[in-house]
Protein backbone atom coordinates (compact mmCIF):
# COMPACT_ATOMS: atom_id res chain seq x y z
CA UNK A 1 -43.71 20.33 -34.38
CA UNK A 2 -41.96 19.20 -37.44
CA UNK A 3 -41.34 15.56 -37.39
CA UNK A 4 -36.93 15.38 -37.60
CA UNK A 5 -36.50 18.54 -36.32
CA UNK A 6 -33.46 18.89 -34.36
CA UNK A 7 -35.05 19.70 -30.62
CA UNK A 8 -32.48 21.70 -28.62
CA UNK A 9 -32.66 20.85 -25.03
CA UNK A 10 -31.11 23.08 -21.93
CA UNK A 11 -29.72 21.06 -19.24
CA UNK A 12 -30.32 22.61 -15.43
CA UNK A 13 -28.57 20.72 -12.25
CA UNK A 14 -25.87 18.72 -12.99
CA UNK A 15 -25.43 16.43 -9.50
CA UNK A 16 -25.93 13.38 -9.07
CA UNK A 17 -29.15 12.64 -10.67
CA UNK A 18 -28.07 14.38 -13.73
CA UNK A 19 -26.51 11.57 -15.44
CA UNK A 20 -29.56 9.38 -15.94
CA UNK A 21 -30.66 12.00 -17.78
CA UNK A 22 -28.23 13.07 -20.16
CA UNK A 23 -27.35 8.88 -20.91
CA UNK A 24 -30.89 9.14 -22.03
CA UNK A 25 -30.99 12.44 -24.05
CA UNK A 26 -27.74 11.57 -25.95
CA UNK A 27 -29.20 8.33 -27.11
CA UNK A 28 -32.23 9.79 -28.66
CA UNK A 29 -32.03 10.88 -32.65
CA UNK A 30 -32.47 14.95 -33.75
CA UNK A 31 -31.87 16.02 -30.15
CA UNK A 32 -28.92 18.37 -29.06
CA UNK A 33 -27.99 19.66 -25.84
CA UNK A 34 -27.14 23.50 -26.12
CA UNK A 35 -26.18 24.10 -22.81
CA UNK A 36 -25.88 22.89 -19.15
CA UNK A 37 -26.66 25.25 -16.24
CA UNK A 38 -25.82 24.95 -12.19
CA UNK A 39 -25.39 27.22 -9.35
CA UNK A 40 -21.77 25.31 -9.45
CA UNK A 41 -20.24 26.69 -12.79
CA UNK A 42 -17.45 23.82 -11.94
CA UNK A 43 -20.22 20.89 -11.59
CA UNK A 44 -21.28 21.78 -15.07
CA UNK A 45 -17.99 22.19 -16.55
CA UNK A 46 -17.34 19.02 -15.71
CA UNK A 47 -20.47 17.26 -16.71
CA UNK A 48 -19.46 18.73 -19.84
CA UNK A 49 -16.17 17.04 -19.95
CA UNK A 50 -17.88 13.98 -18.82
CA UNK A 51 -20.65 13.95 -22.11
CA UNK A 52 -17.63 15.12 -24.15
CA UNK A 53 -20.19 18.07 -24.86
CA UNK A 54 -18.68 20.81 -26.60
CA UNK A 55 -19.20 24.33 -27.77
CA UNK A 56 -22.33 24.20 -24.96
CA UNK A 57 -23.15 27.09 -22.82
CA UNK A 58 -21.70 26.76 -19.52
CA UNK A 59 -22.73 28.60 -16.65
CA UNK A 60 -24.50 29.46 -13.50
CA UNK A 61 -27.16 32.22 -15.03
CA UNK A 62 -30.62 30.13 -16.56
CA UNK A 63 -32.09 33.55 -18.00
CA UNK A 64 -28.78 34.52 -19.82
CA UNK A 65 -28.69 30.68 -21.02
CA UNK A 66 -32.10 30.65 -22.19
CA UNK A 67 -31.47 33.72 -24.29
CA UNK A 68 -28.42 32.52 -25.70
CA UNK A 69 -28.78 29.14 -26.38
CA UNK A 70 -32.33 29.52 -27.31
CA UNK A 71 -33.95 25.75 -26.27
CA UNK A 72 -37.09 24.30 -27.58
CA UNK A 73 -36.95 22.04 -24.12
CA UNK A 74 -35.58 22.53 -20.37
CA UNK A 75 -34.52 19.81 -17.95
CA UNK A 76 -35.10 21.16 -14.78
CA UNK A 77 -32.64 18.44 -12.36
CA UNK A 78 -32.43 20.44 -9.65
CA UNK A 79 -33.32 20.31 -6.11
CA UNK A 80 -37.20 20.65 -4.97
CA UNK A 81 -37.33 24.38 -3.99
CA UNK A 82 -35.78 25.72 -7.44
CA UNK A 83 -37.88 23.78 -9.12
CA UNK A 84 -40.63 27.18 -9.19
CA UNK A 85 -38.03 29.35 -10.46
CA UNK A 86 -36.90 27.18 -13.48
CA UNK A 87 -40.04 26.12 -14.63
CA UNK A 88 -41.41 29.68 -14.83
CA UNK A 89 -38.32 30.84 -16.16
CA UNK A 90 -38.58 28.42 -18.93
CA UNK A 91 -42.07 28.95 -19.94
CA UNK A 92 -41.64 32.44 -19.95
CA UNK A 93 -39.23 31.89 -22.57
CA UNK A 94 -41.28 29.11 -24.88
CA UNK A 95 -39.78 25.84 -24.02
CA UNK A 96 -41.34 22.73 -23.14
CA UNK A 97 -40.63 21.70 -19.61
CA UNK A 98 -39.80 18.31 -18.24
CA UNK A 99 -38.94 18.36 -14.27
CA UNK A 100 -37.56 15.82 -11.35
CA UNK A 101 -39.93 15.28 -8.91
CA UNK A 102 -41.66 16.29 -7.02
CA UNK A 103 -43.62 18.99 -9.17
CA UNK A 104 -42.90 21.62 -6.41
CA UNK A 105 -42.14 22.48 -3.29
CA UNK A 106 -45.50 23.54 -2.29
CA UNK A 107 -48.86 23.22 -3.49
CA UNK A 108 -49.24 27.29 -3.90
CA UNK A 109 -46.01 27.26 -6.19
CA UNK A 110 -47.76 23.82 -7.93
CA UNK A 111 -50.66 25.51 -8.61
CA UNK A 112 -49.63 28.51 -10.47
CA UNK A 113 -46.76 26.54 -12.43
CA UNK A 114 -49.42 24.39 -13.78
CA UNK A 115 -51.26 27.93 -14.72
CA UNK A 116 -48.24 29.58 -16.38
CA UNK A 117 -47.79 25.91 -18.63
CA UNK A 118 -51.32 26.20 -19.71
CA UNK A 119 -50.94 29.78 -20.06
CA UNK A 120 -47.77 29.27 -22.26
CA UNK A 121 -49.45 26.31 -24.57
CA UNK A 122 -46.33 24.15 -23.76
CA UNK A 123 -45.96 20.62 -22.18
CA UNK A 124 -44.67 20.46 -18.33
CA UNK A 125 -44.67 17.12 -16.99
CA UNK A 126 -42.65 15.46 -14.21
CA UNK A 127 -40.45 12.12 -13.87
CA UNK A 128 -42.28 9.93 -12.18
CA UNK A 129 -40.18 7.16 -12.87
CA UNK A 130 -41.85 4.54 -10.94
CA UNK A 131 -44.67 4.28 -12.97
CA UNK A 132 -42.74 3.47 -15.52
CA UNK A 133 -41.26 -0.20 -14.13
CA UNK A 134 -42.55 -3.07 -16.29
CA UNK A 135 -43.78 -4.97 -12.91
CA UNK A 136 -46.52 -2.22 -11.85
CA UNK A 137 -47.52 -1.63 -15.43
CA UNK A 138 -47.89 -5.40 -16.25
CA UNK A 139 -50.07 -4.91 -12.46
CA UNK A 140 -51.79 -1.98 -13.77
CA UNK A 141 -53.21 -3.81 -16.79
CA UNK A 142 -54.35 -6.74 -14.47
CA UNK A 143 -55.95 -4.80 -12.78
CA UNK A 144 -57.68 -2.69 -15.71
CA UNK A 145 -59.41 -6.73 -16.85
CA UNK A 146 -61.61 -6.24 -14.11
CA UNK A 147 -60.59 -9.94 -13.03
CA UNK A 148 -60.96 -8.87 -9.40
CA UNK A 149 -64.31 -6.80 -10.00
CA UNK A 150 -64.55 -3.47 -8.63
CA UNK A 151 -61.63 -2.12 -6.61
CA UNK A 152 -62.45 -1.03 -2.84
CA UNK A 153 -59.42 -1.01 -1.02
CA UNK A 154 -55.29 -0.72 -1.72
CA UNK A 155 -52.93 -1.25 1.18
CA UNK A 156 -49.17 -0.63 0.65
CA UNK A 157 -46.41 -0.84 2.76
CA UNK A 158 -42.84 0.39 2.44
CA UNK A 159 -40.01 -0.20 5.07
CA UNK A 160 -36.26 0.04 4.66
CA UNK A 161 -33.46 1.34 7.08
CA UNK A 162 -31.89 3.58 4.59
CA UNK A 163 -28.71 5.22 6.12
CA UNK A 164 -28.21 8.00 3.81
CA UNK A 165 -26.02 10.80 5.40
CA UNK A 166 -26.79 14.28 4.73
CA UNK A 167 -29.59 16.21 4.21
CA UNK A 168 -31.97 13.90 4.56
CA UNK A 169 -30.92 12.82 7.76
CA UNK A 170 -32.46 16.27 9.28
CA UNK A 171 -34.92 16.55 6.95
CA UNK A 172 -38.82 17.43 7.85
CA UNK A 173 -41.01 15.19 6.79
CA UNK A 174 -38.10 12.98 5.52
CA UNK A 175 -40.35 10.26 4.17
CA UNK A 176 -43.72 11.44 3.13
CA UNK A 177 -42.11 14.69 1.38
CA UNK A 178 -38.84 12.53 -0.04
CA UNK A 179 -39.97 8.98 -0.82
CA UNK A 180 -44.23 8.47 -0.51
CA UNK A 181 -44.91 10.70 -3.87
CA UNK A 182 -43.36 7.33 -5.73
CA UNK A 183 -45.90 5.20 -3.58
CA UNK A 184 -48.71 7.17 -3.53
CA UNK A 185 -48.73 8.07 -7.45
CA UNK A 186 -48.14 4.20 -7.96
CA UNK A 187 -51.65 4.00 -6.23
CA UNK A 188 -53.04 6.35 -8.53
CA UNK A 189 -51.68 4.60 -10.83
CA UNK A 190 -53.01 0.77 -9.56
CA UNK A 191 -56.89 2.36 -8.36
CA UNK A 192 -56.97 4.53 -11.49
CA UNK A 193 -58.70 6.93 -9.15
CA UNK A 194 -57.79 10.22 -7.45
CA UNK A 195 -57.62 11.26 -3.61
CA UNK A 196 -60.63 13.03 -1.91
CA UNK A 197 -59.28 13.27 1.67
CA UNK A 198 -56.90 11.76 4.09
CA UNK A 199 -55.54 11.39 7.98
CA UNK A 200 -51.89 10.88 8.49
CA UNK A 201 -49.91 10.20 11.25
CA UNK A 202 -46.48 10.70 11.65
CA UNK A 203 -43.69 10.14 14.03
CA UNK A 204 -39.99 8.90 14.91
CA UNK A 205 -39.11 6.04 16.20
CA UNK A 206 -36.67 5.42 19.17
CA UNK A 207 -33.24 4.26 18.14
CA UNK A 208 -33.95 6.94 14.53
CA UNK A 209 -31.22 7.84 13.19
CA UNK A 210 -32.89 10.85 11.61
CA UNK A 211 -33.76 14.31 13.39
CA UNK A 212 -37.31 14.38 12.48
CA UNK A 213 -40.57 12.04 11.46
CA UNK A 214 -39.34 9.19 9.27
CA UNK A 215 -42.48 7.17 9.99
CA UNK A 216 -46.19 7.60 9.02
CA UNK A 217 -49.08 5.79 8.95
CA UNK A 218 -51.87 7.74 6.26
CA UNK A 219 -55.58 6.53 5.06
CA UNK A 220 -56.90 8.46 1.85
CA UNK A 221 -60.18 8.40 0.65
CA UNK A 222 -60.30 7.46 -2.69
CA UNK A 223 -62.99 8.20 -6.03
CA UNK A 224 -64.81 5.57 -6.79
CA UNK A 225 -65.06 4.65 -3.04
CA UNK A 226 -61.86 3.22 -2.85
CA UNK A 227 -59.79 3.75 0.92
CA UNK A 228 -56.10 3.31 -0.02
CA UNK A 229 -53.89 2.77 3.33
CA UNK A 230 -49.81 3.68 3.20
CA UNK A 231 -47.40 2.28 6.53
CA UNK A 232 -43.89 3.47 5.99
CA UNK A 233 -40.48 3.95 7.64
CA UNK A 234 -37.33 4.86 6.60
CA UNK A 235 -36.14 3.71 9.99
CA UNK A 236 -37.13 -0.30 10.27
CA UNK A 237 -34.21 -2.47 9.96
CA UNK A 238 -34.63 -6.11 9.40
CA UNK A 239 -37.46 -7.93 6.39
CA UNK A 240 -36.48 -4.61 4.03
CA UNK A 241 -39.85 -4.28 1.30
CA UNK A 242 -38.73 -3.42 -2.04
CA UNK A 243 -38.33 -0.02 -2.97
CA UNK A 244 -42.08 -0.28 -5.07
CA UNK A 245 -43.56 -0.81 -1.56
CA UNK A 246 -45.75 -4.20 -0.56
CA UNK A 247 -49.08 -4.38 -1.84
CA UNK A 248 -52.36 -5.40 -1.23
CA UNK A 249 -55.40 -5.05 -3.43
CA UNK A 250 -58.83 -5.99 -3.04
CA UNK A 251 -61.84 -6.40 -5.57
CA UNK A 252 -65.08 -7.31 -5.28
CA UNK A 253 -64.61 -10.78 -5.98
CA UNK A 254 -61.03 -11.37 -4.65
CA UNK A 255 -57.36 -9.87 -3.94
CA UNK A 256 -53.57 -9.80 -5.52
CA UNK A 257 -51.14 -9.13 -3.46
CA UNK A 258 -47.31 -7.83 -5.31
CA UNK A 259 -44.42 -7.75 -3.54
CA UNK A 260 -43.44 -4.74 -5.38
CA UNK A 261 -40.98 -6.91 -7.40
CA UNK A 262 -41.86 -9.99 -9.85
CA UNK A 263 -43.59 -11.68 -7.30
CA UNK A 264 -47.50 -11.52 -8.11
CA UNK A 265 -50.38 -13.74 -6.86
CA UNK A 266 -53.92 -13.08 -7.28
CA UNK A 267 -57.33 -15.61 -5.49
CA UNK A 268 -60.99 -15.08 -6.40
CA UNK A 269 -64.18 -16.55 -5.56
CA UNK A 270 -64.63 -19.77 -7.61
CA UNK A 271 -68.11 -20.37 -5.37
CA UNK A 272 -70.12 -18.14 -3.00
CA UNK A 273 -70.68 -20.69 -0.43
CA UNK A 274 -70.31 -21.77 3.09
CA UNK A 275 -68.46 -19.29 5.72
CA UNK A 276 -65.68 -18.55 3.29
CA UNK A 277 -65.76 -19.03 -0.26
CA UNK A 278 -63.75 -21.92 -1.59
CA UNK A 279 -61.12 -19.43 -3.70
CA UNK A 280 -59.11 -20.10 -7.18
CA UNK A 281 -55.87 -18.70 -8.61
CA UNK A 282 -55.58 -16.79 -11.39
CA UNK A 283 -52.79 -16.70 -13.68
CA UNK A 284 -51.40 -12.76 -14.34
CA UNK A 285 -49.92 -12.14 -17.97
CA UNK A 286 -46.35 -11.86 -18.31
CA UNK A 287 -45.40 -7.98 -18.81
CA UNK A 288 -45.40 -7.21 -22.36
CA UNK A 289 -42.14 -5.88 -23.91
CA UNK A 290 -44.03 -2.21 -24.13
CA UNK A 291 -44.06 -2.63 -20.20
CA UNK A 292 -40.49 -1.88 -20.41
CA UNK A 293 -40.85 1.96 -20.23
CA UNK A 294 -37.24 2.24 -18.04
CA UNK A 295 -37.49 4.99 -15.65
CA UNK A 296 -36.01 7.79 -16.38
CA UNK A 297 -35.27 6.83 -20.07
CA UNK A 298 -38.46 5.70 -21.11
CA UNK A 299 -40.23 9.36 -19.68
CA UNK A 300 -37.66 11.28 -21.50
CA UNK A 301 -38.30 9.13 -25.02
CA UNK A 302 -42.14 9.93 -24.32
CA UNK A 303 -41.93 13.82 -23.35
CA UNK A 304 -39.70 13.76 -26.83
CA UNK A 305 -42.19 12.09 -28.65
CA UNK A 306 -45.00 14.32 -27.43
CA UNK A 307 -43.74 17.25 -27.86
CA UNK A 308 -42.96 16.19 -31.69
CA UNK A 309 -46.27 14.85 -32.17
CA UNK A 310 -48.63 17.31 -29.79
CA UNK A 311 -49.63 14.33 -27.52
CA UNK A 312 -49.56 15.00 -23.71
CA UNK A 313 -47.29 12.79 -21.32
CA UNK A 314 -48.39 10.75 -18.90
CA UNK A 315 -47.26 12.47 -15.99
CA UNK A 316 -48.33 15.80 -17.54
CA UNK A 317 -48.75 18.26 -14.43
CA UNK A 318 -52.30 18.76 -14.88
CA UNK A 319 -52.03 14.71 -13.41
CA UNK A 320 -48.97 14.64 -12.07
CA UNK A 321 -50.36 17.51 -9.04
CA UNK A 322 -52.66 14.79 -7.78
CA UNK A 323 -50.04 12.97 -6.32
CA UNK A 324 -48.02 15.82 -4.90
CA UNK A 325 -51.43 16.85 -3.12
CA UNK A 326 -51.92 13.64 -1.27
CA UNK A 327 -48.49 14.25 -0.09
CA UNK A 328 -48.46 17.55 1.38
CA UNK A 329 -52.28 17.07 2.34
CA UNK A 330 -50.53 13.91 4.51
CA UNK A 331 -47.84 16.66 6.05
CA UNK A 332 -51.16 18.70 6.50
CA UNK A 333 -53.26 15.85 8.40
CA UNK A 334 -49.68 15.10 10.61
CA UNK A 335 -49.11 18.23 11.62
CA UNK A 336 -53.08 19.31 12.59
CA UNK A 337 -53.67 15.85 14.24
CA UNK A 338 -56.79 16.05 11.84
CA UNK A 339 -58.39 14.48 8.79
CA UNK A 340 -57.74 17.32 5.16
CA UNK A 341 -59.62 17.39 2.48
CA UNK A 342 -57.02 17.24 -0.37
CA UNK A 343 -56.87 20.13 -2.39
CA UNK A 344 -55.77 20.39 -5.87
């Protein structure tokens, strides 16, 4: 694409999400937003206001929209299960796709969204805005020294008592279909390696305040030989984790354990001798200003970028389904009582 084009972007689901992505869009050179799209005409009338967006298309129809305001790029903000119809609506009509997560609502509808992008020759990736926080990145790159040797095992571990109200409170599979994607793409991420197979357990704890399984307990078998364990809750008050989870990961010649925040500590051997191995710290480099990707904002500079310059993002879909298979492989292994091999 022409370098300083003007790309024209249609904006679908205006809740709440929807402003972290317009603060982003509007900051960004040569981009315009043509029109803004909900199943609530009022909701993105007055996201309009909000923006000060005028002369956009407002409405409630996304095929009339995309033949009126003619995009080169959708947002798709809505919620999980429209996520299919926007995405295929869009590439059907040439525009480069970038979705909230997760990819899909299934791994059938996953699967043949990923087809029609290819299909279409156009960029579909997801924001998987984890990835993008300057502590796991400046983790990542640790990690990718080989400092700790060969990787052979992650552990993570993610509880808060979030009180949230609504939906989620009756939600199936409230946790692993809601929150885990973040964790278990973040140990994609950290192992650089992709899930073979898994066995998940799920349940709800007395005194939940939600109607259905808000805790699990899931160990994936890794490429490379790596196992990578997940404990979670949405239910455990008291000692909250961070929202990046508790980590810790093991090498052949020691561990680093990362408290999901700033906090980062790392041992190896110094000597092979004796019972146990007299151990030395190592000193992790401060994150580097490119670290600073910024959620949301940083993946919508990047999907930008690529689509002006024909690069692919990193949380294309082609990459991006690998983490939504370990989740709904983990609803698979819960609800069999057996071990899945994880499908892509």
């Amino acid at each position: 694409m022409k370098q300083g084009k003007t790309l024209r972007i249609l904006h679908v689901g205006c809740g709440n999400m929807s402003h972290a992505w317009l603060d982003a869009a509007l900051t960004l050179p040569d981009v315009h937003i043509v029109g803004l799209v909900d199943i609530f005409e009022e909701a993105a009338q007055q996201k309009a206001l909000a923006y000060g967006l005028q002369e956009v298309f407002i409405g409630t129809d996304l095929n009339a929209a995309l033949d009126q305001t003619m995009p080169d790029i959708v947002f798709d903000c809505t919620v999980p299960e429209a996520h299919y119809a926007v995405t295929l609506a869009a590439l059907k009509h040439g525009c480069h796709v970038l979705g909230e997560k997760p990819l899909a609502d299934s791994m059938e509808h996953a699967r043949e969204m990923v087809a029609a992008a290819q299909a279409a020759h156009r960029l579909f990736a997801v924001i998987q805005n984890r990835r993008y926080d300057a502590n796991i990145r400046r983790l990542s790159r640790f990690l990718r020294s080989n400092a700790l040797g060969t990787l052979t095992t992650l552990n993570s571990d993610f509880y808060i008592g979030a009180h949230f109200g609504g939906f989620r409170d009756h939600m199936h599979h409230v946790l692993l279909l809601d929150m885990a994607i973040h964790t278990f793409d973040a140990a994609r991420l950290l192992a650089q390696a992709d899930p073979i197979s898994v066995y998940c357990q799920e349940w709800n704890p007395v005194g939940s305040w939600y109607d259905q399984d808000a805790s699990a307990i899931a160990i994936f078998e890794m490429s490379n030989g790596i196992r990578y364990t997940y404990r979670g809750s949405w239910c455990a008050e008291g000692l909250p984790t961070t929202w990046e989870a508790d980590w810790r990961i093991i090498g052949q010649h020691g561990s680093v354990l990362w408290d999901g925040g700033t906090q980062m500590r790392a041992q190896v051997v110094a000597r092979r001798e004796g019972f146990i191995s007299p151990y030395q710290e190592l000193t992790i480099a401060p994150a580097h200003a490119r670290d600073s990707i910024d959620g949301h904002a940083g993946i919508i500079r990047d999907f930008i970028a690529c689509v002006r310059n024909g690069s692919i993002p990193e949380t294309m879909c082609t990459d991006n389904i690998k983490s939504l298979a370990m989740v709904f492989g983990a609803i698979e292994s819960a609800e069999t009582g057996k071990p899945v091999a994880i499908r892509l």
